[in-house]
Each structure stands twice: as structure tokens, then as C-alpha cells.
PDB file of N, CA and C in Angstrom:
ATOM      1  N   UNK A   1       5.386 -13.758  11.619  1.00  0.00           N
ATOM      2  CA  UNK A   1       6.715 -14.001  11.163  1.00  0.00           C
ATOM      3  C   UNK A   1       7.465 -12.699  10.966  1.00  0.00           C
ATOM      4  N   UNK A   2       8.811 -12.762  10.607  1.00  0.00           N
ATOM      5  CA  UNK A   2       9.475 -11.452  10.170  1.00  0.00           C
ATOM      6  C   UNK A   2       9.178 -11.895   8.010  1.00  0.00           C
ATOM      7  N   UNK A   3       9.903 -10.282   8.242  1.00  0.00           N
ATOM      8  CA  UNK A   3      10.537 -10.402   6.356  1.00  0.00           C
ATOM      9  C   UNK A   3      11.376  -9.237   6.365  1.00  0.00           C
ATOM     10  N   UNK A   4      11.879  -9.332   5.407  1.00  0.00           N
ATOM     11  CA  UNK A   4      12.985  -8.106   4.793  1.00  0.00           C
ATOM     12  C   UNK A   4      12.042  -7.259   4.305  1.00  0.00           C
ATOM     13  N   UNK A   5      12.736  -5.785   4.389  1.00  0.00           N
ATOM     14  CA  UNK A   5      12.043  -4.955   3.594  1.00  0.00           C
ATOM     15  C   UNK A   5      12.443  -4.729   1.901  1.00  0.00           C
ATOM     16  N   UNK A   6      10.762  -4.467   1.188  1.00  0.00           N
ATOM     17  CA  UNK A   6      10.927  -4.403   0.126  1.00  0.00           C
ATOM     18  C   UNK A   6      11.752  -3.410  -0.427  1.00  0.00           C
ATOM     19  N   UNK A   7      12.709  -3.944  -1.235  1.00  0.00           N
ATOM     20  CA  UNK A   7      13.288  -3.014  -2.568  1.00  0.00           C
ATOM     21  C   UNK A   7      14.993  -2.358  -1.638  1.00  0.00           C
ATOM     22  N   UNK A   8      15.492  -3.522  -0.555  1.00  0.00           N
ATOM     23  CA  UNK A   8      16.271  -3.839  -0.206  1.00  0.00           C
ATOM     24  C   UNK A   8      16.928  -4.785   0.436  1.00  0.00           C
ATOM     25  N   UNK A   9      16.445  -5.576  -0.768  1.00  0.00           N
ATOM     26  CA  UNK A   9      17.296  -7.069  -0.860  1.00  0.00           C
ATOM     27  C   UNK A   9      18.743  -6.743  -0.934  1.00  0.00           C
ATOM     28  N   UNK A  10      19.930  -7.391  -0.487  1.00  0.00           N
ATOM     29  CA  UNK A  10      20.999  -7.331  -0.558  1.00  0.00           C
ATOM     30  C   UNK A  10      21.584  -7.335  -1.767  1.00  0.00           C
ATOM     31  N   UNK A  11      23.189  -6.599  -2.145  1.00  0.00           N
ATOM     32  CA  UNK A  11      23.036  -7.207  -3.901  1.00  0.00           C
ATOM     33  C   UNK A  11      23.743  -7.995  -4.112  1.00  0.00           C
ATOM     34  N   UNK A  12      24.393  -8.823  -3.250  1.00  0.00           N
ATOM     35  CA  UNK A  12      24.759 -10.435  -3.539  1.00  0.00           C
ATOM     36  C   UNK A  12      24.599 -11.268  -1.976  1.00  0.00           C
ATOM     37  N   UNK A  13      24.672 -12.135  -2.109  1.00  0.00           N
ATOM     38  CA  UNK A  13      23.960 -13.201  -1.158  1.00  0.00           C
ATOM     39  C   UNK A  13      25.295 -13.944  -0.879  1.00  0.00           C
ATOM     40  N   UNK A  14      26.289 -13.237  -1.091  1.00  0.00           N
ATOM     41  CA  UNK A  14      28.019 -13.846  -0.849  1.00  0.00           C
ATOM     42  C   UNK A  14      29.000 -12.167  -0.333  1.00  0.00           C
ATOM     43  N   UNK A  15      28.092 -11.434  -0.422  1.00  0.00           N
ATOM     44  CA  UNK A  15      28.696  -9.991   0.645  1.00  0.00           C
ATOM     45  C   UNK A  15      28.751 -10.211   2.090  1.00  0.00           C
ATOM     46  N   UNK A  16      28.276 -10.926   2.365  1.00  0.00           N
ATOM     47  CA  UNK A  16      28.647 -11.868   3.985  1.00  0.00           C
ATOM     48  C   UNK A  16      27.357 -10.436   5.221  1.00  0.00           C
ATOM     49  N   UNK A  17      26.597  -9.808   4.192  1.00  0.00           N
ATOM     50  CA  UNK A  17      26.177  -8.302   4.822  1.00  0.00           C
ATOM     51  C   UNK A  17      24.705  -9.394   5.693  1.00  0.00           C
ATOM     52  N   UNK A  18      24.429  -9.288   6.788  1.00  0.00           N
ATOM     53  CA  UNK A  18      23.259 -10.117   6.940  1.00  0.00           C
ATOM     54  C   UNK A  18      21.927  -9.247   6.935  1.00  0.00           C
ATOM     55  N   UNK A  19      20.877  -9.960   6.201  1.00  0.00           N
ATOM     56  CA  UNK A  19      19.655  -8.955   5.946  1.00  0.00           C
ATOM     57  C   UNK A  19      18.801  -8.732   6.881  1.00  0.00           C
ATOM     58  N   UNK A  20      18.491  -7.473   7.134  1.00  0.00           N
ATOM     59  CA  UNK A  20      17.847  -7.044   8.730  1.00  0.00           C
ATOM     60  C   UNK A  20      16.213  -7.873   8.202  1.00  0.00           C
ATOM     61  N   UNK A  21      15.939  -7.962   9.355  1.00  0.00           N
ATOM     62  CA  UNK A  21      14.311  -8.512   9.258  1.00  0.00           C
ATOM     63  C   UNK A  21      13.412  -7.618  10.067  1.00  0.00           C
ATOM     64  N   UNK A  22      11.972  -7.606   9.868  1.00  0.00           N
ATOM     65  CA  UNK A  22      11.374  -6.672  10.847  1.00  0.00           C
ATOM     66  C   UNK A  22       9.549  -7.754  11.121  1.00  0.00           C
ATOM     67  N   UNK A  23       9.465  -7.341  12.190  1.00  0.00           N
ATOM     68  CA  UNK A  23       7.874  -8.205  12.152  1.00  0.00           C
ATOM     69  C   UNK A  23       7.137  -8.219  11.291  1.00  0.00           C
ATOM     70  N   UNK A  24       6.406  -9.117  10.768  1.00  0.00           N
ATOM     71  CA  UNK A  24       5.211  -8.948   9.763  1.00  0.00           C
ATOM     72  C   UNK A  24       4.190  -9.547  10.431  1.00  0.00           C
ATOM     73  N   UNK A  25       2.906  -8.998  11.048  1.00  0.00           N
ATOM     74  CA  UNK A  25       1.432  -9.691  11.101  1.00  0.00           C
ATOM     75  C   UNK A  25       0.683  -8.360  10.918  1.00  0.00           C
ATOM     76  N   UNK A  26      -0.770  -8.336  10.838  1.00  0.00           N
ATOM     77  CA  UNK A  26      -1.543  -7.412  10.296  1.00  0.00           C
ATOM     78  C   UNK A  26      -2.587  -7.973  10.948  1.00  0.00           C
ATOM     79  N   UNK A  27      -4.035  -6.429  10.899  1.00  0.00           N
ATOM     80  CA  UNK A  27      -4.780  -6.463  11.891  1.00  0.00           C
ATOM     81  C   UNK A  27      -6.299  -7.036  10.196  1.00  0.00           C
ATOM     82  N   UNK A  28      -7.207  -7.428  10.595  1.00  0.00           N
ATOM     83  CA  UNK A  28      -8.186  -6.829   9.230  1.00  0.00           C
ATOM     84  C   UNK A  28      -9.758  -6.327  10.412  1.00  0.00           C
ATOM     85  N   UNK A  29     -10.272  -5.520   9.609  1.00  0.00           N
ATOM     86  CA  UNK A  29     -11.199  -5.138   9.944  1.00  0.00           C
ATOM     87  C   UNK A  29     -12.825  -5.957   9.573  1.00  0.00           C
ATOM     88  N   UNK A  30     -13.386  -6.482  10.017  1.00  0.00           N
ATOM     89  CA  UNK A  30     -14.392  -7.404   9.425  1.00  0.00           C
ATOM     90  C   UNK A  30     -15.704  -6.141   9.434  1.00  0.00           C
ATOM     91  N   UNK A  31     -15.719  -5.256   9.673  1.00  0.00           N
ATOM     92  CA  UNK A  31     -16.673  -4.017   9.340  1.00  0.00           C
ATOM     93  C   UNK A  31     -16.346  -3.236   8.092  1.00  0.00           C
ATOM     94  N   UNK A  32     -15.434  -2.904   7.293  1.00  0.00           N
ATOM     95  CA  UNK A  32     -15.137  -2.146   6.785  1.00  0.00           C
ATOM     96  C   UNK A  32     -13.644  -2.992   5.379  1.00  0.00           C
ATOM     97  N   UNK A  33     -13.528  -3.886   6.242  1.00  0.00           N
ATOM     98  CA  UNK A  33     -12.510  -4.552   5.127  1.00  0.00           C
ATOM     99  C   UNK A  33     -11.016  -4.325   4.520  1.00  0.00           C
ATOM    100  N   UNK A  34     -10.807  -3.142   6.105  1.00  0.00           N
ATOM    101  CA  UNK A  34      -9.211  -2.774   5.918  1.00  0.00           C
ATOM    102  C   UNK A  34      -8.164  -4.386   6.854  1.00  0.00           C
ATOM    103  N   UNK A  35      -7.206  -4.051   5.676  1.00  0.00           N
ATOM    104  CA  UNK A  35      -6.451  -5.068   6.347  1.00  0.00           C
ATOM    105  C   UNK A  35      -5.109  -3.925   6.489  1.00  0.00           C
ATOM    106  N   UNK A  36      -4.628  -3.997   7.451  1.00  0.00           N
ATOM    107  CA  UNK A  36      -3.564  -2.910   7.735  1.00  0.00           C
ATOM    108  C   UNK A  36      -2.233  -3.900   8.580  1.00  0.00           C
ATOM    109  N   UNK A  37      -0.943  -3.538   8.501  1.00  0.00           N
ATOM    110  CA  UNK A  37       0.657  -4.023   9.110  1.00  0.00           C
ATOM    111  C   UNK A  37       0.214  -3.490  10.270  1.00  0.00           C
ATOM    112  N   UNK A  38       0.332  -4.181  11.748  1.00  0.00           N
ATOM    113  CA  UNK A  38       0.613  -3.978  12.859  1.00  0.00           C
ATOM    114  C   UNK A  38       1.740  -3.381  13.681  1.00  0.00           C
ATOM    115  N   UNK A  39       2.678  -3.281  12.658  1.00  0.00           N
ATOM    116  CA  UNK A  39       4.048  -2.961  13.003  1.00  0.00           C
ATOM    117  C   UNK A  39       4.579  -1.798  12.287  1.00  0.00           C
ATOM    118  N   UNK A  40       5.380  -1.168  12.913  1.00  0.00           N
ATOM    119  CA  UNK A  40       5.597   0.364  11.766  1.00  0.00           C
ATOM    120  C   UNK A  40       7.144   0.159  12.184  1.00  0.00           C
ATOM    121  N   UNK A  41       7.561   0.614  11.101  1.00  0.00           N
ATOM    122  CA  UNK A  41       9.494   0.245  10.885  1.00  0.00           C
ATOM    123  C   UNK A  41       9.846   2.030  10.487  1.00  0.00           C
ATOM    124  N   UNK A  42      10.839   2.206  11.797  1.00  0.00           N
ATOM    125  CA  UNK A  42      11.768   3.278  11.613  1.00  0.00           C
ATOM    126  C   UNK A  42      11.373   4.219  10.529  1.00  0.00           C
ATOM    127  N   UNK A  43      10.961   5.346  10.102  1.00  0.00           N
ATOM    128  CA  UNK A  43      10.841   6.011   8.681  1.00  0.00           C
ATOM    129  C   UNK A  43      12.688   5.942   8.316  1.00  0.00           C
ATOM    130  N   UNK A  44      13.335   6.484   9.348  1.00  0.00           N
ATOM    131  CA  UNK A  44      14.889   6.511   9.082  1.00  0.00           C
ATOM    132  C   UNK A  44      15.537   5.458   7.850  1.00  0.00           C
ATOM    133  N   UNK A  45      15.262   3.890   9.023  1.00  0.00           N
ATOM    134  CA  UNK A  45      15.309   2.827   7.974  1.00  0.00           C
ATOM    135  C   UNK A  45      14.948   2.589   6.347  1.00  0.00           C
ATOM    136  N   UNK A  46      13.221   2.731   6.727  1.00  0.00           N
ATOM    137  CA  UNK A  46      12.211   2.269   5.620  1.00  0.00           C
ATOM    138  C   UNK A  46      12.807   3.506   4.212  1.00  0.00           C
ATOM    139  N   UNK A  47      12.443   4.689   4.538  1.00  0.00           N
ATOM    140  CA  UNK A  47      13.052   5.402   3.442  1.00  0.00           C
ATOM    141  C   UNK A  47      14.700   6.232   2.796  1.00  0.00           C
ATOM    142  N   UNK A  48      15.676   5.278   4.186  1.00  0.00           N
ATOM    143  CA  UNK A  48      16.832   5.731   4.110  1.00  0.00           C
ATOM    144  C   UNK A  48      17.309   5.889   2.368  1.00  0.00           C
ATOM    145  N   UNK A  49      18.527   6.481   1.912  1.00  0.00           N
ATOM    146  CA  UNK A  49      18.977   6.617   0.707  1.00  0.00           C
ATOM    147  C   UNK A  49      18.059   7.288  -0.602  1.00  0.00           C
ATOM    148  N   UNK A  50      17.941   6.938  -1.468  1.00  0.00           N
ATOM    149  CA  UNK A  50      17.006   7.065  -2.614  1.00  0.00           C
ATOM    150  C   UNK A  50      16.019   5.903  -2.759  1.00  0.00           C
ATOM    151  N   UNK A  51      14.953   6.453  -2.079  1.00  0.00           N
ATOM    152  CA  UNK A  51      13.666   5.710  -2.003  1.00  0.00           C
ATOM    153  C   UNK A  51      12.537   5.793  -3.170  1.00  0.00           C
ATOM    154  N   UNK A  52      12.819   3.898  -4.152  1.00  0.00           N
ATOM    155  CA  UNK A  52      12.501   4.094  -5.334  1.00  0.00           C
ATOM    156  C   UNK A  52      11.008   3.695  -5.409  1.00  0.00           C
ATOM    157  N   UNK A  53      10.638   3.733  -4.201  1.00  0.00           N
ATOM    158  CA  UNK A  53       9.237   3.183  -4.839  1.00  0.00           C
ATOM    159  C   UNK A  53       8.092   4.215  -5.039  1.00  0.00           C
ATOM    160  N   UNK A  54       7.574   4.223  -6.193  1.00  0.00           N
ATOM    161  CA  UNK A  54       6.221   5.155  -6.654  1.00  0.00           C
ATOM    162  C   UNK A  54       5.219   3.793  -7.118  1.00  0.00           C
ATOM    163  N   UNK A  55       4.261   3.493  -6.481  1.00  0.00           N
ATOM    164  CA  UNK A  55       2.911   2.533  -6.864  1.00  0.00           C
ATOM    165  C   UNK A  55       2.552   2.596  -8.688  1.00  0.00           C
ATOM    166  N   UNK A  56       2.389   4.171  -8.955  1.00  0.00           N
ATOM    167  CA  UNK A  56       1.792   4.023 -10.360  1.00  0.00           C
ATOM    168  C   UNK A  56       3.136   3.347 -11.438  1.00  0.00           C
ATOM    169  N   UNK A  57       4.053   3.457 -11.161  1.00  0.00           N
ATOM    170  CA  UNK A  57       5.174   2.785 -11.936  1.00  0.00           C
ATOM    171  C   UNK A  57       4.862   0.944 -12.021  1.00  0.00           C
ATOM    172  N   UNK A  58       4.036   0.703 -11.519  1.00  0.00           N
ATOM    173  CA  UNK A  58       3.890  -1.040 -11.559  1.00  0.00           C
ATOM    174  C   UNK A  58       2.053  -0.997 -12.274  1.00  0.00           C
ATOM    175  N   UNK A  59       2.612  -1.973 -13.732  1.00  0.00           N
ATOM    176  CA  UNK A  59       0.656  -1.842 -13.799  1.00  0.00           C
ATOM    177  C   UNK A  59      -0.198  -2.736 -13.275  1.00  0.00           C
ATOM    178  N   UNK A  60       1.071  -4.065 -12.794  1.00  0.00           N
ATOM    179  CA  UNK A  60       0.240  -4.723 -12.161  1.00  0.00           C
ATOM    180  C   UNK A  60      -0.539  -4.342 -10.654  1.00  0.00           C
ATOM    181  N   UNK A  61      -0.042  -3.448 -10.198  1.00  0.00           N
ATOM    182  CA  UNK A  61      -0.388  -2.565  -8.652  1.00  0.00           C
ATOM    183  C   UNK A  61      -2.049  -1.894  -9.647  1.00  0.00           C
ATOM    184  N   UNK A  62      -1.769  -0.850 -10.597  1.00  0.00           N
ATOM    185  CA  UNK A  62      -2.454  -0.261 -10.764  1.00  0.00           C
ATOM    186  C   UNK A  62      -4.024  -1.126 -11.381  1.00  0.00           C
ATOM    187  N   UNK A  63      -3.478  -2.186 -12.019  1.00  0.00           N
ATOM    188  CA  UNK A  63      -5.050  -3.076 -12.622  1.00  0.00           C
ATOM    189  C   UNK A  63      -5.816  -3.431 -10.824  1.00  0.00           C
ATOM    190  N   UNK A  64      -4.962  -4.015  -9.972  1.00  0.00           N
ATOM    191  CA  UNK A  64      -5.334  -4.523  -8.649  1.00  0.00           C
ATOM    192  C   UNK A  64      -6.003  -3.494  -7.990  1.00  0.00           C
ATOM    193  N   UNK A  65      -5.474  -2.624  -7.924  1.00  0.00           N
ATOM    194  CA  UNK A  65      -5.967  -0.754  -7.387  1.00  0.00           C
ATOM    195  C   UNK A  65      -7.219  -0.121  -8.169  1.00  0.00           C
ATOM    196  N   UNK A  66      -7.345  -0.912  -9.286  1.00  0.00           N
ATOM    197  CA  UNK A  66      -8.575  -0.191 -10.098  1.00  0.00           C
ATOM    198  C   UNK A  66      -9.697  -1.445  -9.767  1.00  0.00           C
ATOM    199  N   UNK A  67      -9.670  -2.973  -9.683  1.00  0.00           N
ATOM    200  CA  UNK A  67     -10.452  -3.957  -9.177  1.00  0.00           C
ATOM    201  C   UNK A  67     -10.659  -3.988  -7.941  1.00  0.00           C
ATOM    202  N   UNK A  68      -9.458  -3.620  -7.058  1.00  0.00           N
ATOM    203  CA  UNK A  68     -10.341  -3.068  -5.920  1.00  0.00           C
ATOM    204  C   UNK A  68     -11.155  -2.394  -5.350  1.00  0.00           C
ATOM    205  N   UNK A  69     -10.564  -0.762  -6.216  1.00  0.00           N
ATOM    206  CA  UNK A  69     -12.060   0.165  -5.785  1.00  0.00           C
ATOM    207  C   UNK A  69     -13.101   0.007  -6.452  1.00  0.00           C
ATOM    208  N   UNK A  70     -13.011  -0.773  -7.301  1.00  0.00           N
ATOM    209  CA  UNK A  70     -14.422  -1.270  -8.294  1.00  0.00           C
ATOM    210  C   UNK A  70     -15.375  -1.886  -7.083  1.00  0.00           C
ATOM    211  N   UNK A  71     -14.547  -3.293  -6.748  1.00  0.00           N
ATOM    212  CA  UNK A  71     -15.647  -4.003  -5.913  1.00  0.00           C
ATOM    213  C   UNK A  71     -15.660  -2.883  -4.230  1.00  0.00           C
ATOM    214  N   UNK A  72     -14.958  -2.121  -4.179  1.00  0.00           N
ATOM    215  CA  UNK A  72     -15.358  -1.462  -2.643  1.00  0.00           C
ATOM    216  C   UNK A  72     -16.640  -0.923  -3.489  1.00  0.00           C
ATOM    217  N   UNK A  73     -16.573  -0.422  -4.292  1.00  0.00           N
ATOM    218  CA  UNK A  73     -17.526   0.520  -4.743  1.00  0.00           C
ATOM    219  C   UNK A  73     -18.936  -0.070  -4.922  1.00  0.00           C
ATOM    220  N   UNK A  74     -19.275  -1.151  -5.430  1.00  0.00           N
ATOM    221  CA  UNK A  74     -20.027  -1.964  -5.671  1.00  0.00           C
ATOM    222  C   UNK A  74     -20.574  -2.655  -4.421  1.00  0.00           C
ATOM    223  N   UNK A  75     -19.717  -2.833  -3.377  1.00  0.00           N
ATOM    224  CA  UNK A  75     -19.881  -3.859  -1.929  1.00  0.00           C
ATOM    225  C   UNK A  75     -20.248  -2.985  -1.221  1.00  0.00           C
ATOM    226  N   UNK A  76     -19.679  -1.754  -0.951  1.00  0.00           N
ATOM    227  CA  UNK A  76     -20.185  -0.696  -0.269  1.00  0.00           C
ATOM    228  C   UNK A  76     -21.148   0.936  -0.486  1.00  0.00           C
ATOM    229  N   UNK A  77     -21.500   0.557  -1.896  1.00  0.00           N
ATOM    230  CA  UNK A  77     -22.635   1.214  -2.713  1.00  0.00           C
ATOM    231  C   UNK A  77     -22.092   2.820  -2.625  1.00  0.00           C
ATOM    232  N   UNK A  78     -20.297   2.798  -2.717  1.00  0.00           N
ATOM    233  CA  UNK A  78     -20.279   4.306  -3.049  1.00  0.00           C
ATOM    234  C   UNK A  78     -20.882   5.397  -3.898  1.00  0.00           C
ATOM    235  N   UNK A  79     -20.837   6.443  -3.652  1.00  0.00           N
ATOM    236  CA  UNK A  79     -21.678   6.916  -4.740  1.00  0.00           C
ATOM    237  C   UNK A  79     -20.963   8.737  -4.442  1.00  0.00           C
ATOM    238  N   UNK A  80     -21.356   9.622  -5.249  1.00  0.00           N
ATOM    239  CA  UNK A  80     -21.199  11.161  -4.987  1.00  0.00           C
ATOM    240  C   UNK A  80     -21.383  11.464  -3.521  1.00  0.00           C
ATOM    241  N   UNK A  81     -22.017  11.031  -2.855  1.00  0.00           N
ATOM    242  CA  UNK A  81     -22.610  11.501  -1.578  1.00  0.00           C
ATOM    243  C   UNK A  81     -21.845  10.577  -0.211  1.00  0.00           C
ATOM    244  N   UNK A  82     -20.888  10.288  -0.866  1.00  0.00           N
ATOM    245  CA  UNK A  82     -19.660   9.351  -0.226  1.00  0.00           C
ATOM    246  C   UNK A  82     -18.531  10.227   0.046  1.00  0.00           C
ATOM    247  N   UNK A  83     -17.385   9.838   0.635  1.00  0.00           N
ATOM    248  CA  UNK A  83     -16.434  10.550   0.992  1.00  0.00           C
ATOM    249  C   UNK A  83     -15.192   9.222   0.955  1.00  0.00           C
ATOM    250  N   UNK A  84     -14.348   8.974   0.362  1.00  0.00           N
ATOM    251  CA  UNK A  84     -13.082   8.393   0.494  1.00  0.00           C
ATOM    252  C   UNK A  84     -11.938   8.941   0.940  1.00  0.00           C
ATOM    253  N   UNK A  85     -11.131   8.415   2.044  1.00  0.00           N
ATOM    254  CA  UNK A  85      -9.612   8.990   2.205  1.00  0.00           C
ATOM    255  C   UNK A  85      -8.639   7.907   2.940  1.00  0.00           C
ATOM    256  N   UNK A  86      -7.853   7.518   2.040  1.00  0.00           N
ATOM    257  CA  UNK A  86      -6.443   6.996   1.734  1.00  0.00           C
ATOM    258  C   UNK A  86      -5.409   7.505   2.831  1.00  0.00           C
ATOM    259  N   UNK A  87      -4.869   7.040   4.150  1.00  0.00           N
ATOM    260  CA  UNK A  87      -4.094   7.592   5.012  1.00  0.00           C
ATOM    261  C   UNK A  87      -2.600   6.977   3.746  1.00  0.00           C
ATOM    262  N   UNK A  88      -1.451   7.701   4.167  1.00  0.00           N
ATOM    263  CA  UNK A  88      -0.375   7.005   3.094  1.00  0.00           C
ATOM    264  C   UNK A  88      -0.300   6.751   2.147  1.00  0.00           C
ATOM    265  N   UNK A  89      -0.925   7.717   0.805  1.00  0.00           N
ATOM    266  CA  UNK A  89      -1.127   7.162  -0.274  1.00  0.00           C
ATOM    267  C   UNK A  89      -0.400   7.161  -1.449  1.00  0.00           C
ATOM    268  N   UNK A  90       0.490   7.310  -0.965  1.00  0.00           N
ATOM    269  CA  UNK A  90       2.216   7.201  -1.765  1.00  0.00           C
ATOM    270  C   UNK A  90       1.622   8.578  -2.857  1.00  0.00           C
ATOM    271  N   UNK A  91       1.424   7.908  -4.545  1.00  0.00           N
ATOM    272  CA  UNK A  91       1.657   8.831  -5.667  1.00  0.00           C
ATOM    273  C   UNK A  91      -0.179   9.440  -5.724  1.00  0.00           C
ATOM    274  N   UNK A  92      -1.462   8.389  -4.817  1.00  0.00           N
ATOM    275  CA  UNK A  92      -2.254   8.662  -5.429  1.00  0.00           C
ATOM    276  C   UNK A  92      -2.690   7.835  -6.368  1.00  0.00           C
ATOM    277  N   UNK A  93      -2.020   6.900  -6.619  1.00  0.00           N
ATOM    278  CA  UNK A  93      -2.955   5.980  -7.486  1.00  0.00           C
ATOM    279  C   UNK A  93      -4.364   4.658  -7.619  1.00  0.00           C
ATOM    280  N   UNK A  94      -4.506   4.774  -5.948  1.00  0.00           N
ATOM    281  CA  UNK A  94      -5.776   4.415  -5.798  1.00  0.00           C
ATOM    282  C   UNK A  94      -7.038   5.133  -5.488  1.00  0.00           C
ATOM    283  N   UNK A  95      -6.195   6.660  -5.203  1.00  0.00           N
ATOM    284  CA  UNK A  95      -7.537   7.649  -5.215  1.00  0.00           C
ATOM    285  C   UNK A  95      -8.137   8.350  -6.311  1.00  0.00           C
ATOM    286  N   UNK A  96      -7.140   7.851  -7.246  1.00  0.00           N
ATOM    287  CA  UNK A  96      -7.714   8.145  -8.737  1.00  0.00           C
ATOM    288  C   UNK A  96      -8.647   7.480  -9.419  1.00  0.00           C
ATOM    289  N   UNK A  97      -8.808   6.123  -8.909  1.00  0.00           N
ATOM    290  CA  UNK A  97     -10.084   5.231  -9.328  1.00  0.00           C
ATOM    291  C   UNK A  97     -11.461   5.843  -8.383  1.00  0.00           C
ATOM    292  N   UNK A  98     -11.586   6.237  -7.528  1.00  0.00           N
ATOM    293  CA  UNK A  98     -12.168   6.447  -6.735  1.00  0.00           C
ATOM    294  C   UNK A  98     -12.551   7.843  -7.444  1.00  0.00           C
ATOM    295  N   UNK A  99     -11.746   8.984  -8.163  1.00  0.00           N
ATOM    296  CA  UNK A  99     -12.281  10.022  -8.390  1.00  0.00           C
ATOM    297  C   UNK A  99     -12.630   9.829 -10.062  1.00  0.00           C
ATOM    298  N   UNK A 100     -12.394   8.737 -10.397  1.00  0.00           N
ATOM    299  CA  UNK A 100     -12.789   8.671 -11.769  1.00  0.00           C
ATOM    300  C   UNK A 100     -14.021   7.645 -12.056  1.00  0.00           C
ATOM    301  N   UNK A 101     -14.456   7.735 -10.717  1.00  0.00           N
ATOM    302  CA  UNK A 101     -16.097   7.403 -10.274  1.00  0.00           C
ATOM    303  C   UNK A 101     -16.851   8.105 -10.150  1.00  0.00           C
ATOM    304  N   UNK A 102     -16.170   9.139  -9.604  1.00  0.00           N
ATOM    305  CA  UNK A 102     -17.364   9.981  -9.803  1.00  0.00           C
ATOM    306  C   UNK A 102     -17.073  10.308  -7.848  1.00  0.00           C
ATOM    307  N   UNK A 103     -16.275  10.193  -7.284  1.00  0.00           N
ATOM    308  CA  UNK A 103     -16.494   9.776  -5.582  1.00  0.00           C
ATOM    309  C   UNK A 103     -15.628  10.406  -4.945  1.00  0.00           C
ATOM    310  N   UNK A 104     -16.305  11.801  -4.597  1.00  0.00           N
ATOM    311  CA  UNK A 104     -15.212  12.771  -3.533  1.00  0.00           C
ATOM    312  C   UNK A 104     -14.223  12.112  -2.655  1.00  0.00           C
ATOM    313  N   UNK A 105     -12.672  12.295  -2.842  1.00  0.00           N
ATOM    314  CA  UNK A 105     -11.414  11.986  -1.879  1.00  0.00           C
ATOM    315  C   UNK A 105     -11.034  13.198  -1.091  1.00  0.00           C
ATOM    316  N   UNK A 106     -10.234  12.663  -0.204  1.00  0.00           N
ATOM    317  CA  UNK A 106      -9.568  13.693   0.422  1.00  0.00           C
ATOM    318  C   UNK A 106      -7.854  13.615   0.268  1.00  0.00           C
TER     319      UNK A 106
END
């Protein structure tokens, strides 16, 4: 399907402005358990103006980000002798669970 991009919703729904849409499907990995967007949107677009999004500003992102690397950690028996790295990782706030394991990032 398409969707709008986040955190530019229109600011009234009677500005007659019509809201751009962009593809949404995603690939997942059944080895490793990445689920990743298939589609990459303009940087021009995606971060045009004052681009407000920082991850650690939401705690609901951050409880989800700390239960996730819990169970990677647990499912995939990370440990010191592991290596984690985050392509795009906005502020850093999921590689901080990961280093407050004890579990070298890059």
C-alpha cells in the first residue's frame, strides 16, 4: 500500500493541500529477524524544513527499544564477544541498551 509520511500530516484537512503518499511494503529477514522498508523516499522530501523527530523523546519508542534488545539478546545469546551495529540510528537510543549490556556497538 502507500501512506503519508510521518510528522507531516497536513494542518487542516479543509486547506484543499492534497497529502503526498509514498509506497509502504518491507522485506523481513527469517535468519536474523530484520524487518526493513523496501522503499527509500527522497532525503530532500523526508527531512525537508525542521526535522522534529529524535526517537529518545518518545518513552514509549524507548520501553519497545529496551524489550527488544532484551529478547535479541536472549534469542541470539549476545554476549561481550558480540558485535552490534545499527545502520540509521537517529539519536542512538537503541544502541544504548545494547551497551548497557555489556555488548560492543559500532
Amino acid at each position: 500500500g502507500t501512506t503519508p509520511l510521518a510528522d507531516r500530516l497536513p494542518s487542516s484537512i479543509d486547506d484543499g493541500e492534497e497529502e503526498p503518499v509514498f509506497p509502504l511494503s518491507v522485506a523481513f529477514c527469517g535468519d536474523c529477524s530484520l524487518v526493513q522498508i523496501t522503499e527509500t523516499v527522497n532525503p530532500r522530501i523526508l527531512f525537508a524544513d525542521a526535522y522534529p523527530y529524535y526517537s529518545s523523546f518518545s518513552q514509549a519508542l524507548l520501553r519497545h527499544s529496551r524489550d527488544n534488545a532484551r529478547d535479541l539478546i536472549e534469542r541470539r545469546n549476545l554476549d561481550a564477544s558480540s558485535f552490534v551495529v545499527e545502520l540509521a540510528s537517529n539519536d542512538g537510543y537503541l544502541l544504548k541498551n545494547y551497551v548497557e549490556a555489556g555488548i560492543p556497538v559500532l
